[in-house]
Protein backbone atom coordinates (compact mmCIF):
# COMPACT_ATOMS: atom_id res chain seq x y z
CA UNK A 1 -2.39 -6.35 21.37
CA UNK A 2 -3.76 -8.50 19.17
CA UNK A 3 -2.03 -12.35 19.18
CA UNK A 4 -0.82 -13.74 15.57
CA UNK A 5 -3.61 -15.43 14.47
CA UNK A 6 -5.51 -12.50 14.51
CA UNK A 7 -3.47 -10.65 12.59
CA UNK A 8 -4.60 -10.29 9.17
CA UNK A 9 -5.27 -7.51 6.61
CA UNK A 10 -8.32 -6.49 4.81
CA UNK A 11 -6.71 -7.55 1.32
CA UNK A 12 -6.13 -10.84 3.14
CA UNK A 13 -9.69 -11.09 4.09
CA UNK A 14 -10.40 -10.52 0.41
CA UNK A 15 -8.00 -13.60 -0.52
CA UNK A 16 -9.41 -15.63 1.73
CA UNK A 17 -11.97 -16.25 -0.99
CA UNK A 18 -10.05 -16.08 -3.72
CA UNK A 19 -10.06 -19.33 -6.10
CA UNK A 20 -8.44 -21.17 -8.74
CA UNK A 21 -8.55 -20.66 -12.29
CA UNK A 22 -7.72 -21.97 -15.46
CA UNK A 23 -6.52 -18.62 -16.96
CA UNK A 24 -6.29 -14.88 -16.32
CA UNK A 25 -10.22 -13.52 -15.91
CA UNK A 26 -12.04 -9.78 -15.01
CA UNK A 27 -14.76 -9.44 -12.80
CA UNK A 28 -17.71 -8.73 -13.84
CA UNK A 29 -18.96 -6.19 -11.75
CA UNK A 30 -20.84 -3.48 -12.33
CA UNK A 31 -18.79 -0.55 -12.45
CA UNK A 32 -20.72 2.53 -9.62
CA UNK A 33 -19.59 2.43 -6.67
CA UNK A 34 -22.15 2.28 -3.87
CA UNK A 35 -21.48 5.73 -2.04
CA UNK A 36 -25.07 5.31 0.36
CA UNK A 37 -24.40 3.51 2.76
CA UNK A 38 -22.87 5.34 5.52
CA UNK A 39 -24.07 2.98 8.40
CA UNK A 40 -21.76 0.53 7.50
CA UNK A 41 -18.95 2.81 7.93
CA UNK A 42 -19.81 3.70 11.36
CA UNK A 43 -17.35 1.58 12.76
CA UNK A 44 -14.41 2.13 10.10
CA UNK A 45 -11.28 3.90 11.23
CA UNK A 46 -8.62 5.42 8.19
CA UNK A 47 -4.87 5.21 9.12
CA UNK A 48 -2.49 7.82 7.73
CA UNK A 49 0.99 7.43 8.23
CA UNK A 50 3.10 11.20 8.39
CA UNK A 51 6.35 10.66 7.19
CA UNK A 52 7.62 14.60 8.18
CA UNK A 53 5.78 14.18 11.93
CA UNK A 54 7.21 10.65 13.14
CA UNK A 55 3.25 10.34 13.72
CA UNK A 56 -0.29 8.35 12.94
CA UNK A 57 -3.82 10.10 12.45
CA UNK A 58 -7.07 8.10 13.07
CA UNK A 59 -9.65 9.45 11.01
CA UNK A 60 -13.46 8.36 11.74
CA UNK A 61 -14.80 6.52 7.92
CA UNK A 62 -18.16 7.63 8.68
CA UNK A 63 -17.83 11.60 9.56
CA UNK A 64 -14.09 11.67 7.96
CA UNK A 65 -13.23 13.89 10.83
CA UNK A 66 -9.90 13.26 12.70
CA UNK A 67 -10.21 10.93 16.09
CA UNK A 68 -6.28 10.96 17.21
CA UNK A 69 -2.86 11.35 16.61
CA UNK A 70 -0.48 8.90 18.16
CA UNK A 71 3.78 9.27 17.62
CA UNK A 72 5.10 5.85 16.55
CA UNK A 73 8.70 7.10 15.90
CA UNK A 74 10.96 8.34 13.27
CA UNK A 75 9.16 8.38 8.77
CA UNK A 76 6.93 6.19 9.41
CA UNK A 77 5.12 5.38 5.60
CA UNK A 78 3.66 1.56 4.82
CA UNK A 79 0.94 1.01 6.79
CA UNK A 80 -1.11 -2.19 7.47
CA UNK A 81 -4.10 -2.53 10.05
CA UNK A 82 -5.30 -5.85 11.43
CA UNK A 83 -8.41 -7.72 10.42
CA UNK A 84 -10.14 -6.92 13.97
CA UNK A 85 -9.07 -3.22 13.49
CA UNK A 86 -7.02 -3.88 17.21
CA UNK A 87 -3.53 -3.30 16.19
CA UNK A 88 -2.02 -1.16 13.14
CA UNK A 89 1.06 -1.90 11.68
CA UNK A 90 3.70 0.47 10.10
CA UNK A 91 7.11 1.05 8.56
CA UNK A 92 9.28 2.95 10.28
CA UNK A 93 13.14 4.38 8.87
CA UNK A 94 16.24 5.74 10.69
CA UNK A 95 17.64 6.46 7.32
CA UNK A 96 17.25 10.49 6.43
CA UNK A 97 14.42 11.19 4.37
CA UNK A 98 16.04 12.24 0.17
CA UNK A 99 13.29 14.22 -1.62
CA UNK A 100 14.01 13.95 -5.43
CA UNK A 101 15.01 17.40 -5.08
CA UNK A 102 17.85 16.48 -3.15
CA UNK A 103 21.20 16.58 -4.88
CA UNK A 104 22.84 12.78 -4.36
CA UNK A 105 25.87 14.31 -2.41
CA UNK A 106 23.91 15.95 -0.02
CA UNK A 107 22.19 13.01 0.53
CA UNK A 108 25.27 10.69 1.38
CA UNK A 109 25.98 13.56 3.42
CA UNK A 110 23.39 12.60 6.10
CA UNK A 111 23.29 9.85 8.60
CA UNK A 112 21.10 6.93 9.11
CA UNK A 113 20.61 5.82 12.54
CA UNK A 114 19.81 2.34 12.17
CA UNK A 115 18.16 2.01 15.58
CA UNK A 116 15.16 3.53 14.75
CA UNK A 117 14.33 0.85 11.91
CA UNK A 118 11.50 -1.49 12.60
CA UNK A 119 7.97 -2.52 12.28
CA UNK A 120 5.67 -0.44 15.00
CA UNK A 121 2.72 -2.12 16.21
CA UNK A 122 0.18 0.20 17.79
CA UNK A 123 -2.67 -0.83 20.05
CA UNK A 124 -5.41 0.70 18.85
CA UNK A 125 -7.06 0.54 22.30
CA UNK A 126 -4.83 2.51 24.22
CA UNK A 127 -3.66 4.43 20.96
CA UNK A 128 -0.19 3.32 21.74
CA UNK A 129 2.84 2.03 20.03
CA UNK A 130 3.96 -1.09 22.29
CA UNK A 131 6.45 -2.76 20.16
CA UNK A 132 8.58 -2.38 17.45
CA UNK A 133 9.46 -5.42 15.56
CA UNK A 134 12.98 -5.74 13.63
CA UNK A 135 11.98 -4.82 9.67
CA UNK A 136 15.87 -4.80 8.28
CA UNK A 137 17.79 -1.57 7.00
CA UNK A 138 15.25 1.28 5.89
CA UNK A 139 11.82 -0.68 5.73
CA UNK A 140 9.40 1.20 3.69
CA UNK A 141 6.27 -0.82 2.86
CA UNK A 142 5.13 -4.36 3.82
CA UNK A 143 2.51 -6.83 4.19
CA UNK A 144 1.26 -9.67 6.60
CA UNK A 145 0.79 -13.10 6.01
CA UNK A 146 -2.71 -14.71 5.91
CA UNK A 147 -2.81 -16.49 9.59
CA UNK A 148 -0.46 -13.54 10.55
CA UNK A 149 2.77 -14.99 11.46
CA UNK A 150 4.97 -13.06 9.19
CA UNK A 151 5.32 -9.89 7.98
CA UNK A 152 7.45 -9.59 4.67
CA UNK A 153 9.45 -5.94 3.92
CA UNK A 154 10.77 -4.23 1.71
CA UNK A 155 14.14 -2.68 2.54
CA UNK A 156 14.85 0.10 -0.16
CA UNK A 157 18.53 1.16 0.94
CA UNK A 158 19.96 -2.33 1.03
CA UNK A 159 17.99 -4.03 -1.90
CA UNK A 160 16.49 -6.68 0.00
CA UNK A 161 13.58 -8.14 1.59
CA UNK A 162 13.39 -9.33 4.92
CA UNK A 163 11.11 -11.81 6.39
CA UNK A 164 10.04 -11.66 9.86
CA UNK A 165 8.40 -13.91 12.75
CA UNK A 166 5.99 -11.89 14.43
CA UNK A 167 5.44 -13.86 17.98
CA UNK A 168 9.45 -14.16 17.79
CA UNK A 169 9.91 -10.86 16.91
CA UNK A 170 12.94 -12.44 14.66
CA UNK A 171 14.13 -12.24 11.38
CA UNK A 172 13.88 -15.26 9.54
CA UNK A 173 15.87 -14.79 6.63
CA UNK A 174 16.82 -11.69 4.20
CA UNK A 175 16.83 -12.17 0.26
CA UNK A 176 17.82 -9.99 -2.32
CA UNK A 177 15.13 -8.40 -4.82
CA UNK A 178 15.06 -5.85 -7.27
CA UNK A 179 17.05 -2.63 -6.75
CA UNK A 180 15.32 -0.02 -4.88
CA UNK A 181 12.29 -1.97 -3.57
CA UNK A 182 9.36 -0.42 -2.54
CA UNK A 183 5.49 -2.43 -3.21
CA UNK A 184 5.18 -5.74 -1.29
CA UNK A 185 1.81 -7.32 -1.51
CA UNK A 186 0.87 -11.07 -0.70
CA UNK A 187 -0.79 -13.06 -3.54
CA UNK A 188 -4.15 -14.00 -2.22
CA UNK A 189 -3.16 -17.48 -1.94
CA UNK A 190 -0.19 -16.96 0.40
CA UNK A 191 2.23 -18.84 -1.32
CA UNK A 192 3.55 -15.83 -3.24
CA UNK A 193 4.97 -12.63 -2.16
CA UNK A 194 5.62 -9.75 -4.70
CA UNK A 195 8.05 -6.60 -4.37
CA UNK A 196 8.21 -3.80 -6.46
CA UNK A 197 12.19 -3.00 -7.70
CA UNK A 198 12.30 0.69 -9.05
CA UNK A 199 16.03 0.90 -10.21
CA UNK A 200 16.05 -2.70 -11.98
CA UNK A 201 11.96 -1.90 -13.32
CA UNK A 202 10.50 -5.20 -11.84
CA UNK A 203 8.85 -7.99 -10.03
CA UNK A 204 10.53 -10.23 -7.60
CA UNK A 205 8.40 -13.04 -7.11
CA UNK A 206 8.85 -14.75 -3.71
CA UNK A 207 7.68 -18.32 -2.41
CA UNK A 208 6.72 -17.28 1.00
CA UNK A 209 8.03 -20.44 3.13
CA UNK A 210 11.49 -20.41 1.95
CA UNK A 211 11.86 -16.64 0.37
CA UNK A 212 13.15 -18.74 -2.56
CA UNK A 213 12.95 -16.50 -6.03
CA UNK A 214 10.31 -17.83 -8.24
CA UNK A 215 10.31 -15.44 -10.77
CA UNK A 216 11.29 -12.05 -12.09
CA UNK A 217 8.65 -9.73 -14.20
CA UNK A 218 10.14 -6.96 -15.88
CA UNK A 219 7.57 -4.44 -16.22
CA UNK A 220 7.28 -0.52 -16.38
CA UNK A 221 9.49 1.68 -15.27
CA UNK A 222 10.09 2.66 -11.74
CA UNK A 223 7.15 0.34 -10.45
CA UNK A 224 5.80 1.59 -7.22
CA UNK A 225 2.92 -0.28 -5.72
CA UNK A 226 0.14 -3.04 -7.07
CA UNK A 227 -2.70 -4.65 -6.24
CA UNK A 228 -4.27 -8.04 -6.85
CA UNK A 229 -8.00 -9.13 -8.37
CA UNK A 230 -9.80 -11.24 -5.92
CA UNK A 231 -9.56 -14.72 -7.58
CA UNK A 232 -5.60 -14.09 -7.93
CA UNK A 233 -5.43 -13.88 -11.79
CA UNK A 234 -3.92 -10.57 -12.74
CA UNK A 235 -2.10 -8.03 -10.73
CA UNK A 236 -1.80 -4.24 -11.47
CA UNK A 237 1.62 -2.69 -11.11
CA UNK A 238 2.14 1.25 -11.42
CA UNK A 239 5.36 2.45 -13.55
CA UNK A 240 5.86 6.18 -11.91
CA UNK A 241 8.13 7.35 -14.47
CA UNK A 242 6.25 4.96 -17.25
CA UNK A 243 3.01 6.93 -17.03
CA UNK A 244 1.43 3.51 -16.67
CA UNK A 245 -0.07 0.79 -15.37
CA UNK A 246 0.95 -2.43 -16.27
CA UNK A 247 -1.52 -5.78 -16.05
CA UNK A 248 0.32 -8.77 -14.98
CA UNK A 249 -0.71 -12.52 -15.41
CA UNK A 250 -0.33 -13.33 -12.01
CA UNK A 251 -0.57 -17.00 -12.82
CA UNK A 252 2.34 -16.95 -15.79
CA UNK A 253 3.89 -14.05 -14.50
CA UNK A 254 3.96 -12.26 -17.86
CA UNK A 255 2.70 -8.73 -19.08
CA UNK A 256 -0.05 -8.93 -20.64
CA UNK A 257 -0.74 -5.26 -21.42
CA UNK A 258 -0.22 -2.02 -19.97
CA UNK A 259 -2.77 1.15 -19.83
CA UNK A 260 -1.77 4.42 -20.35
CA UNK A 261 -2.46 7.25 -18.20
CA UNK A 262 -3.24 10.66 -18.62
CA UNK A 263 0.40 13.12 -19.36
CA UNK A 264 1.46 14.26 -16.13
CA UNK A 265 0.08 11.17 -14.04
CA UNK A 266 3.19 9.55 -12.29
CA UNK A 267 1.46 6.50 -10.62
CA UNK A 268 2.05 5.45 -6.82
CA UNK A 269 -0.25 4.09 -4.73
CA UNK A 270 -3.12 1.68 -6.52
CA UNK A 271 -6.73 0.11 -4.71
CA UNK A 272 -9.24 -2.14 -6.55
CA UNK A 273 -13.05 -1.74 -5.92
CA UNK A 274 -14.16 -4.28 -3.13
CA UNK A 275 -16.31 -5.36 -6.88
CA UNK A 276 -13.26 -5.68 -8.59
CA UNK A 277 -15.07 -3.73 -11.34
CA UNK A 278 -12.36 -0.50 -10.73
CA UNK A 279 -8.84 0.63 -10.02
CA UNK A 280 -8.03 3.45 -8.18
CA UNK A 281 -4.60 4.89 -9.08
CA UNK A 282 -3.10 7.86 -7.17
CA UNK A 283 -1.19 9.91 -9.54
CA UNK A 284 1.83 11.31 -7.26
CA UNK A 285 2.96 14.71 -8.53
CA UNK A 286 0.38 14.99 -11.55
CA UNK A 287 -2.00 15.24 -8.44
CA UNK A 288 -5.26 13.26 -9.73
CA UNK A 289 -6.82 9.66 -8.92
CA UNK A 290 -7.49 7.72 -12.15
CA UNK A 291 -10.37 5.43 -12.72
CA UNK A 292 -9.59 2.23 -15.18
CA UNK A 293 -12.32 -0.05 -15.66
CA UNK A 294 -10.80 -3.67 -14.90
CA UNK A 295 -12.95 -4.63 -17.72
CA UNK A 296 -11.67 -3.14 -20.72
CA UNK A 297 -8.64 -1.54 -19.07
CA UNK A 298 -9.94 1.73 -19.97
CA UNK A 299 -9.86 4.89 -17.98
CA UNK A 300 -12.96 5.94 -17.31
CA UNK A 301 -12.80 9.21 -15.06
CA UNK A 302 -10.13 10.93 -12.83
CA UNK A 303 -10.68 13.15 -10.06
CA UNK A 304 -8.01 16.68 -9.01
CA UNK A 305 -7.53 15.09 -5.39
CA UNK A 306 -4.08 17.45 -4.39
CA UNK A 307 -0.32 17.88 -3.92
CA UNK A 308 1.78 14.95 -4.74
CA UNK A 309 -0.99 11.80 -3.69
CA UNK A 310 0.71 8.73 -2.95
CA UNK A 311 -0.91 6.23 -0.53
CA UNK A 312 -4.73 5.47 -1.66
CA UNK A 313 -7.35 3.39 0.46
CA UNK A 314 -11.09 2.56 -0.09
CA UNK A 315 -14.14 1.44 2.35
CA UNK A 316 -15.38 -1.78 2.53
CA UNK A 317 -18.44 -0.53 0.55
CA UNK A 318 -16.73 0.90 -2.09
CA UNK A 319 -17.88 4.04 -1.66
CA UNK A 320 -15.13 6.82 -0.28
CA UNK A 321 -11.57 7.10 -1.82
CA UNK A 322 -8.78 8.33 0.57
CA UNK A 323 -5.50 9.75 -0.42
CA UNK A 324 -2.88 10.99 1.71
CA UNK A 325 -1.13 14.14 -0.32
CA UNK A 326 2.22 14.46 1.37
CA UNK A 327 3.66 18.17 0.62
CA UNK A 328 0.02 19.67 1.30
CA UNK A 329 -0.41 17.79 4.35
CA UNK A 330 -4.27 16.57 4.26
CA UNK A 331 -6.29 13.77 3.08
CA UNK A 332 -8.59 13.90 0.31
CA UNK A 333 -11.96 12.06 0.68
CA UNK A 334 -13.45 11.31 -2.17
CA UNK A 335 -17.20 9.91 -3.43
CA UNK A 336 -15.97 6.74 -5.56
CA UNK A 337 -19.54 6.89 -7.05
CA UNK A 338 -19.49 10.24 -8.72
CA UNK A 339 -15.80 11.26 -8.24
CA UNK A 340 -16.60 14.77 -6.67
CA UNK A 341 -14.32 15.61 -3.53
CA UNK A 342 -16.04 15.73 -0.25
CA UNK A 343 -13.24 16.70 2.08
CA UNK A 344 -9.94 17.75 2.41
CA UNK A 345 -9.01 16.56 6.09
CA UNK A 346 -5.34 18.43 7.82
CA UNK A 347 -3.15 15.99 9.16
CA UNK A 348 0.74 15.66 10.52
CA UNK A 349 3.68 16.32 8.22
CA UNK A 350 3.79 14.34 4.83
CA UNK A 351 1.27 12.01 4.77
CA UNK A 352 2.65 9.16 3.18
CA UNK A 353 0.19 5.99 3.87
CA UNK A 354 -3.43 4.94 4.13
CA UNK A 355 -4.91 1.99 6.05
CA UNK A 356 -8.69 1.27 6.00
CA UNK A 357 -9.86 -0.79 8.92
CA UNK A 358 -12.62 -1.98 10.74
């Protein structure tokens, strides 16, 4: 298993070079993706958490054929791997799973069993889960600080987030967030943590040494994931029942705009070009990917990907798209170049996440 201070994630790696500046910015970048270069895939593995199945599926980046499945334990869905593609992370919930179909009684009908809760950490070696770290009530989605001490999680039953010591393998401290949080991603600086709050339609804004609140960005409704640019200016948060995506100084944490989507789009998952020149946003039950150019904040193309598509993941390149579509039970591989499905890859029960690792 990989030690601490190699754990990092990809988006991390990213941040590493983010730097400093005077006032939100864009990258310019051009805006195709480079789809030709399959040799530096070789060694990329894609992570799909199945929510239904209790399991993970390794898929190989270059031949987007499946490698493995490995059981990690009961809905697992946010999924992280490490920098050195050793160890994969992921969010795993003893509370029953509540489709929006469900009627609320029936839901407080069922019972949690708050044993299985945690953080699994799989050795990708021996394709085995050999710990589970304490994540609080329900974790759903996370993310790993920089050097890879801490993990920070999102706990959606309790409204909370919970930060944890990873050598320790003990909670450091619980704060309360938004209601319903779901989206935790580390600025690329470190010093900032940000969860999503569905119910209460915002941003809580978390130093990440003392899990003191720094701020609170109210910003479409029932935000679900978001993403950072590279230098740390703006963020992207998508509003599921909003339709939208909102842009976010990241510096003044304000709005500063949001884009519209296309009718039927219910935003979940969201991935930025390695170029920062496009976002990728998976469109949950209106079952597309949409392209906005980070430029203009424009949407320039979209792409019929399958049932429901919530977690979204891109290669190093920038050239394949990955979305896990939970009720039809595959992964859609996409050409981020020309938007033109390649693949449609079966996997476990209700894919819910995507990790892209080396």
């Amino acid at each position: 298993m990989a030690t601490p201070t190699h754990i990092a994630l990809t988006a991390c790696l990213l941040g590493a070079a983010a730097c400093r500046a005077e006032a939100p910015s864009r990258q310019d970048a051009p805006l195709a993706a480079d789809s030709a270069s399959p040799a530096a895939r070789a060694a990329e593995r894609v992570y799909v958490s199945n929510e239904g199945s209790g399991t993970i599926t390794i898929l190989d980046a270059a031949t987007d054929s499946a490698l493995a499945t490995i059981p990690v334990g009961t809905r697992p869905r946010g999924i992280r791997v490490s920098a050195d593609g050793r160890t994969v992370f992921v969010a795993l919930s003893g509370s029953p799973r509540c489709p929006p179909t469900m009627p609320d009684e029936e839901c407080d009908r069922l019972v949690a069993d708050k044993s299985k809760d945690g953080i699994g950490v799989i050795d990708i070696a021996t394709r085995r889960l050999v710990r589970v770290l304490p994540g609080g009530s329900d974790p759903e989605t996370f993310d790993v600080s920089r050097d890879g001490s801490r993990i920070f999680v999102s706990n959606e039953d309790v409204d909370s987030a919970t930060i944890v010591d990873v050598a320790s393998g003990r909670i450091l401290r619980t704060v309360a967030v938004g209601r319903e949080p779901e989206g935790v991603r580390l600025h690329p600086e470190g010093r900032e943590v940000w969860v999503t709050g569905e119910t209460d339609h915002d941003i809580t804004v978390l130093d990440t040494d003392s899990g003191r609140t720094i701020a609170r960005i109210p910003v479409g409704r029932r935000p679900r994931d978001l993403a950072f640019t590279v230098d740390g200016n703006l963020a992207y948060v998508t509003g599921e029942t909003g339709g939208n995506v909102s842009v976010v100084d990241a510096r003044e944490h304000r709005v500063l705009r949001t884009v519209a989507l296309p009718d039927g789009a219910r935003p979940m998952g969201v991935v930025l070009s390695p170029d920062g020149g496009r976002l990728y946003v998976a469109n949950g039950r209106g079952g597309t990917v949409s392209v906005i150019d980070t430029r203009t904040d424009s949407i320039v193309g979209s792409v019929g990907v399958g049932v429901r598509p919530w977690g979204i993941g891109i290669t190093a390149d920038g050239g394949k798209l990955y979305t896990a579509n939970g009720p039809s039970g595959d992964v859609t591989v996409v050409d981020a170049g020309t938007l033109e499905v390649r693949k449609r890859i079966p996997t476990g029960d209700l894919p819910w996440g995507i990790a892209v690792g080396r």
